[in-house]
PDB file of N, CA and C in Angstrom:
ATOM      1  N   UNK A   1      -8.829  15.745  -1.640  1.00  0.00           N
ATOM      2  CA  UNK A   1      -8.042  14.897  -0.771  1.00  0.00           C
ATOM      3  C   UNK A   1      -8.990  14.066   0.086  1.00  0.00           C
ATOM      4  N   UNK A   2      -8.727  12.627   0.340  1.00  0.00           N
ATOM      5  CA  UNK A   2      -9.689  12.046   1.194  1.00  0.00           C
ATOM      6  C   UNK A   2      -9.264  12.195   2.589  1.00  0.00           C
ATOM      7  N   UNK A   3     -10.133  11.496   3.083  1.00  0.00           N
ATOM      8  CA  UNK A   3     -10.129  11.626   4.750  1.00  0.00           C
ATOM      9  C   UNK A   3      -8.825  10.730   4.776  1.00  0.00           C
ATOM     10  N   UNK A   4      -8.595  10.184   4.525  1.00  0.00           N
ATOM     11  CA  UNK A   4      -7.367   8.601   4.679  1.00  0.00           C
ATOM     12  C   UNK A   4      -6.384   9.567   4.440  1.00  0.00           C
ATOM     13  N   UNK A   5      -6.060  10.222   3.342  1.00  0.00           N
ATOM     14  CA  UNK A   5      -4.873  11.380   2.958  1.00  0.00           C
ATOM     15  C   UNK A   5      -4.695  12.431   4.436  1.00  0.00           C
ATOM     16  N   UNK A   6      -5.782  13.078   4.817  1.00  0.00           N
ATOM     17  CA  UNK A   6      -5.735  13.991   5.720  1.00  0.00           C
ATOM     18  C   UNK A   6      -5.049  13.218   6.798  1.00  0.00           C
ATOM     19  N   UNK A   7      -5.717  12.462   7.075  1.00  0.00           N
ATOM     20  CA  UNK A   7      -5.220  11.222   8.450  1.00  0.00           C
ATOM     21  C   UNK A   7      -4.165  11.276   8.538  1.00  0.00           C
ATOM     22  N   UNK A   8      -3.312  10.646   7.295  1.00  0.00           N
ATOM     23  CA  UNK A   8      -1.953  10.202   7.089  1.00  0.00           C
ATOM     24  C   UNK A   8      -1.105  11.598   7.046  1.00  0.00           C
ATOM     25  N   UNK A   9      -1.596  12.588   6.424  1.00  0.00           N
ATOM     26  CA  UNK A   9      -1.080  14.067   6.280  1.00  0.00           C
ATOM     27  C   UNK A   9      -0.938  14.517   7.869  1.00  0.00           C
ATOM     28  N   UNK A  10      -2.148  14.442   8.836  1.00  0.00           N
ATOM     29  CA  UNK A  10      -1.990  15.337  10.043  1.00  0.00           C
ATOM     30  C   UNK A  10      -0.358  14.124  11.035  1.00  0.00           C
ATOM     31  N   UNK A  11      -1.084  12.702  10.963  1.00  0.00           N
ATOM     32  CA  UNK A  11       0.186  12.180  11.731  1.00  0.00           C
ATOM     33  C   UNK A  11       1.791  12.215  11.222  1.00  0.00           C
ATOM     34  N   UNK A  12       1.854  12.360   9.699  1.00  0.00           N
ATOM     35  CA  UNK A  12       3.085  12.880   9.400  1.00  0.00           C
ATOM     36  C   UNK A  12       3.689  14.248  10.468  1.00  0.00           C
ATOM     37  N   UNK A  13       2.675  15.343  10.071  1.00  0.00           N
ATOM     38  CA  UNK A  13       2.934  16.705  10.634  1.00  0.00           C
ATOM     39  C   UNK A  13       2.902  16.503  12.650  1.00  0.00           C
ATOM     40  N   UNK A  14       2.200  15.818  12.715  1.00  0.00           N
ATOM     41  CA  UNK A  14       2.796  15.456  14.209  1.00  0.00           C
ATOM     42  C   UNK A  14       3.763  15.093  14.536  1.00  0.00           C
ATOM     43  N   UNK A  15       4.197  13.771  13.768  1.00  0.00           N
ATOM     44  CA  UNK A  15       5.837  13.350  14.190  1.00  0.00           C
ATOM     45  C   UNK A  15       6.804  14.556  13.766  1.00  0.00           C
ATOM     46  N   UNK A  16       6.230  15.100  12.630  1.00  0.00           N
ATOM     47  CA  UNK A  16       7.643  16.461  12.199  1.00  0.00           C
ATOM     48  C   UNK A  16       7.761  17.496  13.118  1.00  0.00           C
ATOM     49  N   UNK A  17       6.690  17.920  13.832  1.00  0.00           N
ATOM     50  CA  UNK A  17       6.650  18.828  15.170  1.00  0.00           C
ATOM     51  C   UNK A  17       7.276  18.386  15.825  1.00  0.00           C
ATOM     52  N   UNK A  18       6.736  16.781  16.356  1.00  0.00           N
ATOM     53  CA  UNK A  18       7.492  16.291  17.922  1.00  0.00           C
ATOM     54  C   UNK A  18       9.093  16.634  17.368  1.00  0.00           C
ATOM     55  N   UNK A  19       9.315  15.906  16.366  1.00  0.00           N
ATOM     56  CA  UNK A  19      11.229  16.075  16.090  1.00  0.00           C
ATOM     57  C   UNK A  19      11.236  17.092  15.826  1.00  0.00           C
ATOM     58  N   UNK A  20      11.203  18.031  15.172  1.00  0.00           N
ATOM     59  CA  UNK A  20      11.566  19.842  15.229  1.00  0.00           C
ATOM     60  C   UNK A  20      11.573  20.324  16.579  1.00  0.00           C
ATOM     61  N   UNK A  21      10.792  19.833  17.572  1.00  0.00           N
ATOM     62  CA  UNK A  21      11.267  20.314  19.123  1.00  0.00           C
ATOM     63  C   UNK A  21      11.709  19.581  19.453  1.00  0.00           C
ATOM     64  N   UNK A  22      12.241  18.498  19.369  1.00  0.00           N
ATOM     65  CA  UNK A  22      12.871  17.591  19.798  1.00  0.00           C
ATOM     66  C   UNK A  22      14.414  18.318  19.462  1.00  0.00           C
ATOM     67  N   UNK A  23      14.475  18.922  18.313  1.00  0.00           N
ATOM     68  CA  UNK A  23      15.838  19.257  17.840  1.00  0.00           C
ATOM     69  C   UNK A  23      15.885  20.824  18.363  1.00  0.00           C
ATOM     70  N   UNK A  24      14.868  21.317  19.542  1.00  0.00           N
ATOM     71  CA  UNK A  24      15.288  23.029  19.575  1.00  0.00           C
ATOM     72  C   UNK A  24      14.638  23.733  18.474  1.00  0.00           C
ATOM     73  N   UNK A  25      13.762  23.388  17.608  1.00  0.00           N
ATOM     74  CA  UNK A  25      13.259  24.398  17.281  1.00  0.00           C
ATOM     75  C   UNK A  25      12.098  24.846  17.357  1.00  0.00           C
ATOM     76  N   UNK A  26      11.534  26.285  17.539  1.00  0.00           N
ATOM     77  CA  UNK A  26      10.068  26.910  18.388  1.00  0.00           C
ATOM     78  C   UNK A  26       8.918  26.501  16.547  1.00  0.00           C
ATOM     79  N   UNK A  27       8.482  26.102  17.460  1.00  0.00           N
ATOM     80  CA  UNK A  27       7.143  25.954  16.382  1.00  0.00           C
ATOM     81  C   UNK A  27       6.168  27.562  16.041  1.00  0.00           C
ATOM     82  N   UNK A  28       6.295  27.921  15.020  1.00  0.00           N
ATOM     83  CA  UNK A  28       5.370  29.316  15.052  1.00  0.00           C
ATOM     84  C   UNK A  28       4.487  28.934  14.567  1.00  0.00           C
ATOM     85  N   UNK A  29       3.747  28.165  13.881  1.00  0.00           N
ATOM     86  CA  UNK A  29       2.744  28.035  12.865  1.00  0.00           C
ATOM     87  C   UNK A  29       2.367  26.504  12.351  1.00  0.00           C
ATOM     88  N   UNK A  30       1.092  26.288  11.958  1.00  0.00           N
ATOM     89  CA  UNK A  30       0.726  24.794  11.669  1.00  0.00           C
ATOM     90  C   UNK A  30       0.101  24.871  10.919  1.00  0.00           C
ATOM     91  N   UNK A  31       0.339  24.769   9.772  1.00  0.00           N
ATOM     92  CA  UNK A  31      -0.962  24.779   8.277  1.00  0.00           C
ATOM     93  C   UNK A  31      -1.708  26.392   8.327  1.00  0.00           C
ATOM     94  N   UNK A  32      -0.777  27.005   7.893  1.00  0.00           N
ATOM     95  CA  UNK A  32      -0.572  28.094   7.761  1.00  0.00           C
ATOM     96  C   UNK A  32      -1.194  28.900   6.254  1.00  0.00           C
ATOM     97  N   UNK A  33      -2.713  29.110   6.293  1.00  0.00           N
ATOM     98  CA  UNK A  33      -2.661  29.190   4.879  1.00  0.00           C
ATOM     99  C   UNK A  33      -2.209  30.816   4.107  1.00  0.00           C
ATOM    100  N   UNK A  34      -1.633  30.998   3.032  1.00  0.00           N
ATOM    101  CA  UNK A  34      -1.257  31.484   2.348  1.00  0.00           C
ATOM    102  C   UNK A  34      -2.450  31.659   1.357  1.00  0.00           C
ATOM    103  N   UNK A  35      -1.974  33.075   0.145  1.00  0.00           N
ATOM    104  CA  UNK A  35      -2.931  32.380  -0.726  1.00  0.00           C
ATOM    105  C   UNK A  35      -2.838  31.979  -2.198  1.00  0.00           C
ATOM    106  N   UNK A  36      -1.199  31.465  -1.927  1.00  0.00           N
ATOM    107  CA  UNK A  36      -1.018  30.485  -3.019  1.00  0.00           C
ATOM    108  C   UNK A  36      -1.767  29.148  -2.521  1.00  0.00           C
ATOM    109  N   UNK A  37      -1.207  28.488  -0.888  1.00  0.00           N
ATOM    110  CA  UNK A  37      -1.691  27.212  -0.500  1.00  0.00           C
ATOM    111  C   UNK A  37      -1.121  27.565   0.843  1.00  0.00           C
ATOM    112  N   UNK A  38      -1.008  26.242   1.655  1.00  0.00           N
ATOM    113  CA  UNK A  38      -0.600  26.456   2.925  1.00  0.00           C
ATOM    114  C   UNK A  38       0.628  25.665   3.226  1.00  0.00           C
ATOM    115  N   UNK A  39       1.319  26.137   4.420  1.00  0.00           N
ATOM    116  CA  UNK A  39       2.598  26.235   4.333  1.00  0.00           C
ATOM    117  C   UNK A  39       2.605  24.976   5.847  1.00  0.00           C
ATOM    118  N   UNK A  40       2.879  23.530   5.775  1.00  0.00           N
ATOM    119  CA  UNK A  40       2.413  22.737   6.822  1.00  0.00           C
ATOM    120  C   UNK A  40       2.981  23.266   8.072  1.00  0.00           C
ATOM    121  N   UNK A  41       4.459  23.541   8.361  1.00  0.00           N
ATOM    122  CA  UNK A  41       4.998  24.007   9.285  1.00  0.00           C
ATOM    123  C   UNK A  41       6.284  25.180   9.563  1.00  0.00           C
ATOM    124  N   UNK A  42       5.780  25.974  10.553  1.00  0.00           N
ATOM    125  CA  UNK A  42       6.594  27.440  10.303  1.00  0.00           C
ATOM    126  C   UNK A  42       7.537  27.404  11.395  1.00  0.00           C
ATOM    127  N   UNK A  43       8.851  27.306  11.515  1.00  0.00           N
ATOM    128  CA  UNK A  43       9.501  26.754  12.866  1.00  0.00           C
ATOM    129  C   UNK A  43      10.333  27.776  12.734  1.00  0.00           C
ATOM    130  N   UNK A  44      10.902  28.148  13.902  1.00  0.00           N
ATOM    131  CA  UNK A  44      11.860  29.565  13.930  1.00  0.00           C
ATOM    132  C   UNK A  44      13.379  28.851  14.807  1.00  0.00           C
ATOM    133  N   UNK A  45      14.671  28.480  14.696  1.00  0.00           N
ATOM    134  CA  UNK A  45      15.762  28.399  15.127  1.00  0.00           C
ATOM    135  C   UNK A  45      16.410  29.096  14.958  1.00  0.00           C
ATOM    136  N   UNK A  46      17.237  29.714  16.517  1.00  0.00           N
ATOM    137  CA  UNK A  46      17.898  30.902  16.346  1.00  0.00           C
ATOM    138  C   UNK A  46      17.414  31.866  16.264  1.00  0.00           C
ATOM    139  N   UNK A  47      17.808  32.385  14.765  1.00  0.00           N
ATOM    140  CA  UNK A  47      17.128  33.782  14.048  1.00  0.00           C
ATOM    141  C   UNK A  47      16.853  33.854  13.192  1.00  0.00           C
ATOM    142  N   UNK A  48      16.345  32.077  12.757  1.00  0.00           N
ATOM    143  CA  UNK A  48      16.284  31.909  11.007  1.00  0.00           C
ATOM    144  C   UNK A  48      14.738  31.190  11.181  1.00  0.00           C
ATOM    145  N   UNK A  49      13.882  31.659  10.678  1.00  0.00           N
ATOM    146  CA  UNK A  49      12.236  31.133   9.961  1.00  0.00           C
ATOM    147  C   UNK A  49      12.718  29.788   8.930  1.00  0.00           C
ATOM    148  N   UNK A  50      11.953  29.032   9.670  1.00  0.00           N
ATOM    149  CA  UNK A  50      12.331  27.596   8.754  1.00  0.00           C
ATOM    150  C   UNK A  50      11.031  27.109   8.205  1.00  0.00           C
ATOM    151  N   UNK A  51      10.542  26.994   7.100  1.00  0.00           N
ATOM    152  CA  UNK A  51       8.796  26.616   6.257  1.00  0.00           C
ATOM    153  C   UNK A  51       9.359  24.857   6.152  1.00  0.00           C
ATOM    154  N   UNK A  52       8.951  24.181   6.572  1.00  0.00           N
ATOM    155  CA  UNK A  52       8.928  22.839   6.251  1.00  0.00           C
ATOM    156  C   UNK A  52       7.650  22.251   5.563  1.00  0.00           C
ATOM    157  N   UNK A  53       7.975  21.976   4.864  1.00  0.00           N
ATOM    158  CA  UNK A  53       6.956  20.930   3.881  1.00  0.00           C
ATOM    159  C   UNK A  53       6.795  19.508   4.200  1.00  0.00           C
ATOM    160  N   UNK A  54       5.904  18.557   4.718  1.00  0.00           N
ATOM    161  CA  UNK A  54       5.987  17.188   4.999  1.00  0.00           C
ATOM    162  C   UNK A  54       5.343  17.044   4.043  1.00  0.00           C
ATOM    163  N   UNK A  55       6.182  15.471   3.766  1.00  0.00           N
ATOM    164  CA  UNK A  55       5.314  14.512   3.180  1.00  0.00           C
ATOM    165  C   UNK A  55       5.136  13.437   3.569  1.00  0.00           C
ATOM    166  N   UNK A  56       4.150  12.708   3.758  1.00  0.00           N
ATOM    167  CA  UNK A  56       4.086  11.727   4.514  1.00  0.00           C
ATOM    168  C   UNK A  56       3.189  10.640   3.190  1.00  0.00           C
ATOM    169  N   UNK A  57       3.838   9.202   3.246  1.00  0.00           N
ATOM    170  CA  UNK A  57       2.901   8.274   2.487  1.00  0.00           C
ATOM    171  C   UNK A  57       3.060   7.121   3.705  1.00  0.00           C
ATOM    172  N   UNK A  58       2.598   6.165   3.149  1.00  0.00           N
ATOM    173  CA  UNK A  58       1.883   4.880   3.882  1.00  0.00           C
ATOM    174  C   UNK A  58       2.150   4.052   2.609  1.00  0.00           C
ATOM    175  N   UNK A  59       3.786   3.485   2.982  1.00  0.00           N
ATOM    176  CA  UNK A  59       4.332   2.355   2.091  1.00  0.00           C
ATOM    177  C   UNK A  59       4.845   3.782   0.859  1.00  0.00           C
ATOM    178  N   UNK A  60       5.449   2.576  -0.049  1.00  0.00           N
ATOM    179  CA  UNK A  60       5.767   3.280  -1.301  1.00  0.00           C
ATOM    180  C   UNK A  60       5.323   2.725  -2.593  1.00  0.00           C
ATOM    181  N   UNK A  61       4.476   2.569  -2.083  1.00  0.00           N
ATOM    182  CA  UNK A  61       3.163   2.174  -3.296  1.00  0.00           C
ATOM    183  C   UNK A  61       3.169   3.303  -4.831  1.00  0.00           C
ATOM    184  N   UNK A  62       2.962   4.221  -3.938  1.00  0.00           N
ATOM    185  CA  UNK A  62       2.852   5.431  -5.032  1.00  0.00           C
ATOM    186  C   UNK A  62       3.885   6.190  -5.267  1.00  0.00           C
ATOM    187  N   UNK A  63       5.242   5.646  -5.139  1.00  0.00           N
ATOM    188  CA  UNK A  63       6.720   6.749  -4.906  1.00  0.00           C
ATOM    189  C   UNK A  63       6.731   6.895  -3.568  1.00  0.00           C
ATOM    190  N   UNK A  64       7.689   7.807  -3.497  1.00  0.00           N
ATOM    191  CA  UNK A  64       8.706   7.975  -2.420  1.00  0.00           C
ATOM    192  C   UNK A  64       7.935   9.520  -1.696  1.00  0.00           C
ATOM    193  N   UNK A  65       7.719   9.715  -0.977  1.00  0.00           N
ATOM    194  CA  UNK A  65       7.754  11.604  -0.776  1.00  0.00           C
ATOM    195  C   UNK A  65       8.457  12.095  -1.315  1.00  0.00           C
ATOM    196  N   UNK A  66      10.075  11.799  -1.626  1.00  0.00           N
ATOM    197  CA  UNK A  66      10.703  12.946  -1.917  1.00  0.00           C
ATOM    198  C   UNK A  66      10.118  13.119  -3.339  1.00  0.00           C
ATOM    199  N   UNK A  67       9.872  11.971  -4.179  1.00  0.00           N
ATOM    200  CA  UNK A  67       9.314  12.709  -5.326  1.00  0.00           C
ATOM    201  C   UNK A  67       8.022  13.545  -5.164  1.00  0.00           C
ATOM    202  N   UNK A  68       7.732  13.507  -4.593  1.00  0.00           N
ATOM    203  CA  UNK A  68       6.324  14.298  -4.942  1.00  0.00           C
ATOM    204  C   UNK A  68       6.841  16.147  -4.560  1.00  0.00           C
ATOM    205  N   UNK A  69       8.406  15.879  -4.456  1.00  0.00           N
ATOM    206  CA  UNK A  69       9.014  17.533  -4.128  1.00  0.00           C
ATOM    207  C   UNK A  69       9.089  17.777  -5.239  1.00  0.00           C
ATOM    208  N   UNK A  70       8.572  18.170  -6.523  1.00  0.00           N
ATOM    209  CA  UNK A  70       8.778  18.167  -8.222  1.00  0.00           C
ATOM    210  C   UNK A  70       9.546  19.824  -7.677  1.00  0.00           C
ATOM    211  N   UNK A  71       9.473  19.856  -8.711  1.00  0.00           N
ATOM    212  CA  UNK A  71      10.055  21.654  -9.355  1.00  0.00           C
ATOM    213  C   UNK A  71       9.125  22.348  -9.081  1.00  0.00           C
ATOM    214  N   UNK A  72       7.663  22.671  -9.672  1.00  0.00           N
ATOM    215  CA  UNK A  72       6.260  23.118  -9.319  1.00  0.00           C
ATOM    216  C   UNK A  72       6.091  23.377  -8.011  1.00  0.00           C
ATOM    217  N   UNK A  73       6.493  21.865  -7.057  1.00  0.00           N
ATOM    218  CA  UNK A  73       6.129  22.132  -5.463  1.00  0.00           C
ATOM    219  C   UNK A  73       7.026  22.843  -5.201  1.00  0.00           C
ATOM    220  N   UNK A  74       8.334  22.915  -5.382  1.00  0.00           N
ATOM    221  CA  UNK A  74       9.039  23.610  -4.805  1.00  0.00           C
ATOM    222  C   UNK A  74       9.604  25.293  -4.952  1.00  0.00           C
ATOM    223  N   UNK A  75       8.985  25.816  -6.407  1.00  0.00           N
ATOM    224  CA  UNK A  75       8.267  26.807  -6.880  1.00  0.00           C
ATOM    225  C   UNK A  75       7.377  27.223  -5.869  1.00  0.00           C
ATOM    226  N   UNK A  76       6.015  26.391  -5.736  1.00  0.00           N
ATOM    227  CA  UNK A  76       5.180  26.928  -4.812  1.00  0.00           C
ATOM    228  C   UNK A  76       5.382  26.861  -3.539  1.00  0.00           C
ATOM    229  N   UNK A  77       6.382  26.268  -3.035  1.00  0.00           N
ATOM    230  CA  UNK A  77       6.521  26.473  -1.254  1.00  0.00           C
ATOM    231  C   UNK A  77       7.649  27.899  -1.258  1.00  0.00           C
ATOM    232  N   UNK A  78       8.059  28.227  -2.601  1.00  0.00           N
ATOM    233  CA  UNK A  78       9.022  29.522  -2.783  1.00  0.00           C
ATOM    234  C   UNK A  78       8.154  30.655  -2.469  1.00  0.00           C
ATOM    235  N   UNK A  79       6.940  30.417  -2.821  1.00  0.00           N
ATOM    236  CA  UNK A  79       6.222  31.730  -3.315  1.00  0.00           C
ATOM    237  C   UNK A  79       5.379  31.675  -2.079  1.00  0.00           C
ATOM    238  N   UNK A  80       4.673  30.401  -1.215  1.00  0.00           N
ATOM    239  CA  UNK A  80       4.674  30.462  -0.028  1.00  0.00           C
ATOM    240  C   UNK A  80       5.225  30.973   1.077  1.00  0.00           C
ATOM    241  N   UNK A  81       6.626  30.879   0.844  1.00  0.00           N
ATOM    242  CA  UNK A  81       7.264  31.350   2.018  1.00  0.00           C
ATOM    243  C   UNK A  81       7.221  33.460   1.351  1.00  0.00           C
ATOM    244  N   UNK A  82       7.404  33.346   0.654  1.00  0.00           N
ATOM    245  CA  UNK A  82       7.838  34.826   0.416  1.00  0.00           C
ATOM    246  C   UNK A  82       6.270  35.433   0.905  1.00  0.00           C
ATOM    247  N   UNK A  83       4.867  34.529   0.590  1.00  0.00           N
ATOM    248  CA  UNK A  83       3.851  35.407   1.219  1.00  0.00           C
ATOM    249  C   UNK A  83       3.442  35.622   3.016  1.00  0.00           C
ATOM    250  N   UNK A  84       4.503  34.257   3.464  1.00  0.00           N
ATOM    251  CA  UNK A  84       4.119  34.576   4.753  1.00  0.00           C
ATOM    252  C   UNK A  84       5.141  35.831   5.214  1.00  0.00           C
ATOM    253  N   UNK A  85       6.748  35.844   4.985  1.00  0.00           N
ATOM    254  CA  UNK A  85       7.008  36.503   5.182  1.00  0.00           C
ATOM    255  C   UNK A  85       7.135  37.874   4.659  1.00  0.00           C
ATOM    256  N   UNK A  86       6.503  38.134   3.932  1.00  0.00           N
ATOM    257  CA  UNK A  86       5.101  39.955   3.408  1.00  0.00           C
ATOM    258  C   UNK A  86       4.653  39.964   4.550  1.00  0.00           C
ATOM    259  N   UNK A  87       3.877  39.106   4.944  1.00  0.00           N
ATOM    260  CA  UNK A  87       2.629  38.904   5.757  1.00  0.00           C
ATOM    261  C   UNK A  87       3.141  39.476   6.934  1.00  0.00           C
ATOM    262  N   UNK A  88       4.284  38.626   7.420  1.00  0.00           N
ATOM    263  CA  UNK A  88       4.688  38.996   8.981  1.00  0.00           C
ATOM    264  C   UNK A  88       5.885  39.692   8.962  1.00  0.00           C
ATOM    265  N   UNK A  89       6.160  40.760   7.567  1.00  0.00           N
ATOM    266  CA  UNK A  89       7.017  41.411   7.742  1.00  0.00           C
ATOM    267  C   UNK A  89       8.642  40.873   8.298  1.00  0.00           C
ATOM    268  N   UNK A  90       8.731  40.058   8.059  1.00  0.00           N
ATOM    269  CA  UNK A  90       9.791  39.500   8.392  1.00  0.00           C
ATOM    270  C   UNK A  90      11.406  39.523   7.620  1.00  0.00           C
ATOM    271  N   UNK A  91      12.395  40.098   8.128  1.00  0.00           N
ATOM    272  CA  UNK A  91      13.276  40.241   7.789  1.00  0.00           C
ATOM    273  C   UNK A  91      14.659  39.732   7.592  1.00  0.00           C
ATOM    274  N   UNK A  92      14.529  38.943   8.422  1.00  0.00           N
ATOM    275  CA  UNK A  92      15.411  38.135   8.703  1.00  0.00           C
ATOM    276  C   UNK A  92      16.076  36.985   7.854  1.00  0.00           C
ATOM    277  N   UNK A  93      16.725  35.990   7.874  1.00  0.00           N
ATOM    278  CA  UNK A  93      17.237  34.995   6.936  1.00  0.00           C
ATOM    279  C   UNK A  93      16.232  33.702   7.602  1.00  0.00           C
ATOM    280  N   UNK A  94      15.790  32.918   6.602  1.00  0.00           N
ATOM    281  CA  UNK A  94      15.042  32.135   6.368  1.00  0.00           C
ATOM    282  C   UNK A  94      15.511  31.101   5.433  1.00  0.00           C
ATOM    283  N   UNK A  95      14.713  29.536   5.552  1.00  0.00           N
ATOM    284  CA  UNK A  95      14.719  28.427   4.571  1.00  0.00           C
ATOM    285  C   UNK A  95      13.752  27.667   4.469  1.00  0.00           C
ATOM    286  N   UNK A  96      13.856  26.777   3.487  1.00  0.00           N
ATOM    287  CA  UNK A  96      12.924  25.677   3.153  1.00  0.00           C
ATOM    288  C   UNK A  96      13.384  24.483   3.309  1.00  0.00           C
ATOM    289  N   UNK A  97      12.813  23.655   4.373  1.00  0.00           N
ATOM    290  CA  UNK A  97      13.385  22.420   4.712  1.00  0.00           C
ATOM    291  C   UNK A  97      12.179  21.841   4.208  1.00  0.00           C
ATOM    292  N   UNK A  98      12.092  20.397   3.888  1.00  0.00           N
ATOM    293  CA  UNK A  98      11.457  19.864   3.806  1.00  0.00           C
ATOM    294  C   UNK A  98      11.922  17.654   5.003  1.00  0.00           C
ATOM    295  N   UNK A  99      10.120  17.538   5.188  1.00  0.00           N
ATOM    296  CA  UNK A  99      10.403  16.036   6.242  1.00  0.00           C
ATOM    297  C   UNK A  99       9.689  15.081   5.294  1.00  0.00           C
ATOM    298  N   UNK A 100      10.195  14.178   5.163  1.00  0.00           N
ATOM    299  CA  UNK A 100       9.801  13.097   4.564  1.00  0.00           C
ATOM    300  C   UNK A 100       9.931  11.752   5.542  1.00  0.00           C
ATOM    301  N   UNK A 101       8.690  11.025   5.223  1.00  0.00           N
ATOM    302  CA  UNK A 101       8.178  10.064   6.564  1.00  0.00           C
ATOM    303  C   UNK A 101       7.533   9.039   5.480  1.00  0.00           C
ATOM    304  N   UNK A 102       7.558   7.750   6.260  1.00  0.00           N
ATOM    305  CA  UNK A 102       7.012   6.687   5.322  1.00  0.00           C
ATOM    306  C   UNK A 102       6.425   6.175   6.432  1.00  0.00           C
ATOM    307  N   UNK A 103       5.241   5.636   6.573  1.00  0.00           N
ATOM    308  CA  UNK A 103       4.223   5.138   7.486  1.00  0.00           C
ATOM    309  C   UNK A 103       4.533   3.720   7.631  1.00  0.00           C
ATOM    310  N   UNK A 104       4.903   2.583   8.604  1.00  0.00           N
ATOM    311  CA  UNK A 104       4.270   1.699   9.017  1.00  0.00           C
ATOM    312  C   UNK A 104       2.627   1.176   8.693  1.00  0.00           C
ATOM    313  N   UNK A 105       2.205  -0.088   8.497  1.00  0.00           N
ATOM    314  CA  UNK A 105       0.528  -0.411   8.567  1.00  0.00           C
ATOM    315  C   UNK A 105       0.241   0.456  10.207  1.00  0.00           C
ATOM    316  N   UNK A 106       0.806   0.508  11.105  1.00  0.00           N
ATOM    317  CA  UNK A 106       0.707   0.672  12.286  1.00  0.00           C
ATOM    318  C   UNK A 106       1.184   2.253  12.860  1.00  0.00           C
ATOM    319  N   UNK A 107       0.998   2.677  12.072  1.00  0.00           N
ATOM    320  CA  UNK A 107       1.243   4.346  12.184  1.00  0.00           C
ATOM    321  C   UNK A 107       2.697   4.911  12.797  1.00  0.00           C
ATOM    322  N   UNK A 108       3.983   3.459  12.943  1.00  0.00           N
ATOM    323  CA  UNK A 108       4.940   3.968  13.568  1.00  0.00           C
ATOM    324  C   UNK A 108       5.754   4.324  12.318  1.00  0.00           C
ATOM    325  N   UNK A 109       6.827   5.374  12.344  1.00  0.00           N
ATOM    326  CA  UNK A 109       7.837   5.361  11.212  1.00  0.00           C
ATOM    327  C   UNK A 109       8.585   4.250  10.714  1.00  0.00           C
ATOM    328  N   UNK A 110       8.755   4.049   9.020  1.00  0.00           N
ATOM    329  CA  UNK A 110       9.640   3.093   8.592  1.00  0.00           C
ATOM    330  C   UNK A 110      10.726   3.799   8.060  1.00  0.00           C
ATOM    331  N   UNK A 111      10.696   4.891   8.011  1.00  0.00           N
ATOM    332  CA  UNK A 111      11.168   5.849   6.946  1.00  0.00           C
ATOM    333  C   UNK A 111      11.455   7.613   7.391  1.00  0.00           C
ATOM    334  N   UNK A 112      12.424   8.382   7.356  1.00  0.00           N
ATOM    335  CA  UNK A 112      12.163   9.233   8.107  1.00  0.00           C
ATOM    336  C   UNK A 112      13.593  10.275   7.570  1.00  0.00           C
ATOM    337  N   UNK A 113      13.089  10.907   6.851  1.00  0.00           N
ATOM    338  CA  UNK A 113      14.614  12.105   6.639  1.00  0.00           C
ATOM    339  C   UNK A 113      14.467  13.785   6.367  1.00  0.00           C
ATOM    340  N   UNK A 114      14.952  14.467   7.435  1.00  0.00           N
ATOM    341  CA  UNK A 114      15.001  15.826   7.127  1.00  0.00           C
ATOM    342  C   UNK A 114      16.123  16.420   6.390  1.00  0.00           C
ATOM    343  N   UNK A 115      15.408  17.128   5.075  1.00  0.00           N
ATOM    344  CA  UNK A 115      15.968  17.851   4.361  1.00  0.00           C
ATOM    345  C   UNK A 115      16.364  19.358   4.454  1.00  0.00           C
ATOM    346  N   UNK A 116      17.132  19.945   4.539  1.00  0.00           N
ATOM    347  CA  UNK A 116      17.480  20.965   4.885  1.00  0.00           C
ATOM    348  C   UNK A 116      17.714  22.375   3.632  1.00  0.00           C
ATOM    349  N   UNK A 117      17.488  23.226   3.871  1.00  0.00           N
ATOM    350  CA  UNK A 117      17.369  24.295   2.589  1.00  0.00           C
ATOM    351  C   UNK A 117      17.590  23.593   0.946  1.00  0.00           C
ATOM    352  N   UNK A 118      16.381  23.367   0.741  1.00  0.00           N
ATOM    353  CA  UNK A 118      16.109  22.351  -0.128  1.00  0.00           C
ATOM    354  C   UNK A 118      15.293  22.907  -1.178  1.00  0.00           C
ATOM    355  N   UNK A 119      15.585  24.431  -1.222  1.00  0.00           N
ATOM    356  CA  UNK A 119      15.138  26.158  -2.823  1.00  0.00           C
ATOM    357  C   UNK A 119      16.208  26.253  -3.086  1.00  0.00           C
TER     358      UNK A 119
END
């Protein structure tokens, strides 16, 4: 991954934090690695563990984010979530949301939709 990817990857995961507390929910975790891969954000509402996956691009040059949610990724954010919660023993009811963000040249949002239990 280049530095330009990371860039664009960390300010996605910033705006998805600010709005996940923006909407009430506690942030537990931030690139969380697993050891399938890492899990970008671990947010807890209520009494439910929420794993969000961002994707963030800059234009739609290369597709959309939501495609890049294939079957595979979403396989592996399955098997992600099931290792964090081994990990932290966790019992409770849980999901997989996923944020999709499209960058401005100017780093503001053009583009912006949360997906909700989306396994």
């Amino acid at each position: 991954m280049t530095k330009f990817n990371l860039q664009t990857g960390n300010i996605g995961e910033d705006i998805a934090q600010k709005y996940l507390k923006d909407q009430g929910y506690k942030i537990l975790e931030r690139n969380f690695k697993t050891k399938y891969a890492e899990i970008d954000l671990v947010a807890k509402q209520k009494d439910e563990i929420i794993f969000v996956e961002v994707k963030t691009r800059r234009g739609l040059n290369f597709g959309s984010p939501e495609e890049a949610l294939t079957k595979k990724k979403l396989s592996k954010l399955w098997l992600n979530a099931q290792g964090y919660i081994n990990f932290k023993k966790w019992q409770g009811p849980y999901r997989i949301d996923a944020i999709c963000i499209v960058l401005n040249p100017d780093n503001t949002v053009n583009y912006f939709n949360h997906y909700q239990n989306i396994t």
